[in-house]
Protein backbone atom coordinates (compact mmCIF):
# COMPACT_ATOMS: atom_id res chain seq x y z
CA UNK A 1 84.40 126.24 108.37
CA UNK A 2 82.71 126.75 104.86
CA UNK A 3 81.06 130.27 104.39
CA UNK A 4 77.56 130.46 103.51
CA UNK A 5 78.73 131.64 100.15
CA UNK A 6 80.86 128.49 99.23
CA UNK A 7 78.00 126.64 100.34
CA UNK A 8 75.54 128.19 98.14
CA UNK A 9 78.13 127.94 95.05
CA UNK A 10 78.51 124.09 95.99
CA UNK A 11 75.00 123.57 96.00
CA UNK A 12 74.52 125.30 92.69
CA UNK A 13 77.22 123.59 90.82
CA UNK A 14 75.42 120.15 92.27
CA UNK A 15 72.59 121.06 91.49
CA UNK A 16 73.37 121.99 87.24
CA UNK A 17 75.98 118.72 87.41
CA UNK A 18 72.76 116.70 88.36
CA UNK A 19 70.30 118.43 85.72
CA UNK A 20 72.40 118.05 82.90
CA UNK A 21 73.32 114.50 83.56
CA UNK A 22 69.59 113.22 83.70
CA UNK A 23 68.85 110.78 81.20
CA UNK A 24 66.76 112.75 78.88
CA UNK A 25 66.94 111.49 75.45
CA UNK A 26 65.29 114.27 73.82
CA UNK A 27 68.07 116.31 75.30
CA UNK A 28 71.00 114.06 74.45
CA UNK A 29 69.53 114.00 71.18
CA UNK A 30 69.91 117.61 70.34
CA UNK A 31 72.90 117.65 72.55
CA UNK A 32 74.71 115.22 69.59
CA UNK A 33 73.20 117.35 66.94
CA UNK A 34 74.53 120.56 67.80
CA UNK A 35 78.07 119.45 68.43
CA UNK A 36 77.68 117.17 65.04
CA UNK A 37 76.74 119.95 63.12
CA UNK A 38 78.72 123.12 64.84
CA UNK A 39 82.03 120.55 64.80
CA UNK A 40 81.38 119.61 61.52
CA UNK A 41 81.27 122.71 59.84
CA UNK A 42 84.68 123.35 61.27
CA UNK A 43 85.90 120.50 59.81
CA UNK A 44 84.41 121.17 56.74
CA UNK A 45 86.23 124.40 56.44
CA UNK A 46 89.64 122.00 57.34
CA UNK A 47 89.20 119.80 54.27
CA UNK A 48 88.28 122.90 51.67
CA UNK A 49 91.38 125.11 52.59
CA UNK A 50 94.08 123.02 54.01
CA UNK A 51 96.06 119.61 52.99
CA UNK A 52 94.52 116.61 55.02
CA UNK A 53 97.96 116.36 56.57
CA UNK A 54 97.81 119.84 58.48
CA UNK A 55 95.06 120.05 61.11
CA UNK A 56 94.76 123.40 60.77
CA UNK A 57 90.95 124.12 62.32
CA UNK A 58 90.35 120.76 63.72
CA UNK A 59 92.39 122.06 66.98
CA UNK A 60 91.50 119.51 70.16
CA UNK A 61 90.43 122.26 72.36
CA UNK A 62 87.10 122.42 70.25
CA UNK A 63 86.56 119.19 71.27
CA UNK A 64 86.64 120.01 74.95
CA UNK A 65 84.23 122.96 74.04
CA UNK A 66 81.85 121.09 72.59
CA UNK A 67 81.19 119.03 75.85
CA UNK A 68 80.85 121.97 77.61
CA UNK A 69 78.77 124.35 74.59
CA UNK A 70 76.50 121.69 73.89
CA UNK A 71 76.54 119.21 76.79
CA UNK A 72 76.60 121.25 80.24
CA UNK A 73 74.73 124.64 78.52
CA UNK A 74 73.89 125.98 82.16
CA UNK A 75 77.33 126.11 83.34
CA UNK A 76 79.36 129.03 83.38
CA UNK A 77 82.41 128.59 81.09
CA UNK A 78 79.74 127.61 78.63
CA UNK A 79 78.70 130.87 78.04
CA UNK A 80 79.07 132.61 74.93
CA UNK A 81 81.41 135.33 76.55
CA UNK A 82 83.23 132.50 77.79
CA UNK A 83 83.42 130.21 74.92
CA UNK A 84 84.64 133.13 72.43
CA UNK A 85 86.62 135.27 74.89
CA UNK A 86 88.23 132.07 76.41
CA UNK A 87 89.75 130.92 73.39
CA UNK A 88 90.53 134.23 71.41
CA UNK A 89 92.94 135.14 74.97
CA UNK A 90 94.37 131.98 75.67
CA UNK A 91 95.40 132.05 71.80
CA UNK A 92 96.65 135.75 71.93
CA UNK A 93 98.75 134.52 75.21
CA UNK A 94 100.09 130.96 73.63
CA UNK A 95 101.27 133.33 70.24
CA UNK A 96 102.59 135.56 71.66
CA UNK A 97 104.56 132.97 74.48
CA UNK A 98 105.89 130.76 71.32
CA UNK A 99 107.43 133.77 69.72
CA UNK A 100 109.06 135.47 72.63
CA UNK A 101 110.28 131.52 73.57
CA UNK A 102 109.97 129.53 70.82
CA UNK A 103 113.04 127.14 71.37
CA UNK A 104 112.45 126.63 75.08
CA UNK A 105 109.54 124.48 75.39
CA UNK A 106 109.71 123.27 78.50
CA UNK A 107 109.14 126.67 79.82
CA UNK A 108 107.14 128.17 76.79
CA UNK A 109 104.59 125.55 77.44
CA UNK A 110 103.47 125.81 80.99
CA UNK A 111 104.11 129.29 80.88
CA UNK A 112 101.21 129.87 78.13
CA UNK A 113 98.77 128.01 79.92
CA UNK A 114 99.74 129.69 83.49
CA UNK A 115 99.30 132.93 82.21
CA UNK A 116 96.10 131.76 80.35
CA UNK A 117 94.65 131.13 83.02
CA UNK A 118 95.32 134.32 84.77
CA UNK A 119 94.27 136.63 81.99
CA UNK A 120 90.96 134.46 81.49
CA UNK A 121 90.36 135.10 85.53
CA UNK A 122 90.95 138.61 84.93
CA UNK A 123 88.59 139.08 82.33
CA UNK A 124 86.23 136.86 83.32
CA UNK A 125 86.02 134.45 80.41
CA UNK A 126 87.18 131.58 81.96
CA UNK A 127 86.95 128.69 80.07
CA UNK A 128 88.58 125.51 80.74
CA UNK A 129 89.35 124.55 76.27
CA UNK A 130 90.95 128.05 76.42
CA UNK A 131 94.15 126.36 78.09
CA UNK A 132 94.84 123.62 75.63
CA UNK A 133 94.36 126.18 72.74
CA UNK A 134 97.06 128.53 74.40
CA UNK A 135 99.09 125.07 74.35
CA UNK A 136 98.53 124.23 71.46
CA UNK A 137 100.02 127.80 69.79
CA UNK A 138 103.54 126.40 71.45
CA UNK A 139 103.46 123.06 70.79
CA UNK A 140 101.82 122.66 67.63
CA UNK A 141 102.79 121.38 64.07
CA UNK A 142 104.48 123.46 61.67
CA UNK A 143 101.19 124.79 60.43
CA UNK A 144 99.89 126.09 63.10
CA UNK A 145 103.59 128.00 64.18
CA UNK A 146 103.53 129.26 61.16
CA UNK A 147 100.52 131.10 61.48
CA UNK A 148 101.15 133.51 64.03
CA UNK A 149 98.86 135.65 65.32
CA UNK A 150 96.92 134.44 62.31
CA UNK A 151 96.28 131.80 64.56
CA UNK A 152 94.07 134.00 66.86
CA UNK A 153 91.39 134.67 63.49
CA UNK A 154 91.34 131.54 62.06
CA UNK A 155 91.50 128.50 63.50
CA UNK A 156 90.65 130.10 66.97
CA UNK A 157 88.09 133.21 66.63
CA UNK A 158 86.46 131.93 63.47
CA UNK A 159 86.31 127.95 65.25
CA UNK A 160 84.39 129.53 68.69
CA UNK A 161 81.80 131.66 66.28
CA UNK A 162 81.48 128.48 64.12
CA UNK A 163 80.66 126.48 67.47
CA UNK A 164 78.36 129.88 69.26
CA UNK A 165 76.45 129.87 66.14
CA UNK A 166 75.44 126.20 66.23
CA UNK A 167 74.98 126.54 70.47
CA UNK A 168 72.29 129.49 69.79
CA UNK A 169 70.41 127.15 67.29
CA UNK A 170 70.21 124.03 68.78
CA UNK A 171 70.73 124.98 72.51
CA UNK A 172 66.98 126.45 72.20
CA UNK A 173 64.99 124.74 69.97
CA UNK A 174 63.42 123.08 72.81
CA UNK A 175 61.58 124.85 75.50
CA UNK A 176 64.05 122.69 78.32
CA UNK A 177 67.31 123.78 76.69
CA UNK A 178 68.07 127.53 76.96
CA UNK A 179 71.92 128.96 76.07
CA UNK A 180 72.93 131.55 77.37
CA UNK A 181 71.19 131.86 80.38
CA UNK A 182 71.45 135.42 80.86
CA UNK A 183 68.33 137.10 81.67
CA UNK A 184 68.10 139.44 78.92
CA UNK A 185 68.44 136.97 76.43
CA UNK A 186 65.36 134.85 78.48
CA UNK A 187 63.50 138.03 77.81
CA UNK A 188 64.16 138.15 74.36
CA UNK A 189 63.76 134.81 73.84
CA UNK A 190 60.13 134.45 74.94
CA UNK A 191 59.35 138.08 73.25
CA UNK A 192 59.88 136.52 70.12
CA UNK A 193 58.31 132.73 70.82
CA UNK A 194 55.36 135.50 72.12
CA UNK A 195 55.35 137.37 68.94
CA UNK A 196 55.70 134.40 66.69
CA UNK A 197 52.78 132.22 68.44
CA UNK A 198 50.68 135.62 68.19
CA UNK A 199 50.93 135.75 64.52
CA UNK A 200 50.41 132.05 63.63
CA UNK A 201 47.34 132.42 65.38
CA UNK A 202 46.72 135.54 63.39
CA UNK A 203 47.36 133.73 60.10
CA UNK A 204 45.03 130.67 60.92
CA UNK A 205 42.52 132.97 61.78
């Protein structure tokens, strides 16, 4: 039989799966716009430093991010401890994986993303992109193998900060949208909508 605990955790996930599928077109709206914006930077960054023909920062697990950064904002792995500390260990794992195996990969690949997995559980950043990024550090192009742990700054680190960034913008311009949801950050949040309104009214005075 279920425990009341797995109950209460199925419930919850139900319950964020059905509020951030509503169709709410104000939401979808800014939904688009942050991952427009926070992916297009990235790939902004791609076409001013690198050659077209080595997708160097446009790395698919940003992708996957987005959906979750900008399109499921109340869900765990979406937070910014996730989103940043997902990615930067899953690439430390898949570099360092490719180097110690780098002509075996048929057991350099799963073997990344198992142990991805285990050192995002351990320190609790678990987020589900983080995976294809330690994959990709294997069984990328040249480019990307070349980089090395250079891989772990830039594409990965700078990527995540480049998609955070846009998340803490856009996820709360509205007053329905709110990323992270950690409490503290609620607090600070309406301090500062609080101070703001009080000045405007101040000013008009």
């Amino acid at each position: 039989m279920p425990t009341p605990k797995i109950k209460r955790n199925y419930r919850k996930a139900r319950y964020v799966l059905y509020k951030e599928t509503l169709v709410d077109f104000k939401e979808h709206f800014w939904a688009f716009l942050g991952s427009f914006v926070g992916m297009g930077a990235i790939a902004y960054l791609q076409y001013g430093k690198f050659a077209h023909s080595d997708y160097v920062f446009l790395i698919g697990s940003f992708g996957a991010s987005c959906v979750l950064v900008y399109g499921v904002i109340q869900s765990p792995l979406a937070q910014p401890r996730n989103l940043v500390g997902g990615h930067l260990i899953s690439a430390i794992v898949g570099v360092t994986v490719q180097k110690l195996l780098p002509e075996v990969l048929w057991l350099s690949a799963p073997l990344a993303v198992s142990l991805s997995i285990v050192f995002m559980q351990i320190t609790k950043t678990l987020h589900p992109p983080g995976g294809a990024t330690a994959l990709i550090a294997v069984t990328g192009s040249p480019a990307i193998i070349k980089l090395g742990y250079w891989y772990v700054i830039t594409p990965v680190l700078v990527g995540a900060l480049i998609l955070l960034a846009a998340a803490l913008v856009f996820n709360n311009i509205t007053a329905n949208r709110q990323y992270p949801t950690d409490k503290k950050f609620t607090k600070i949040k309406n301090k500062i909508r609080h101070n703001a309104k009080a000045n405007l009214k101040q000013l008009l005075k």
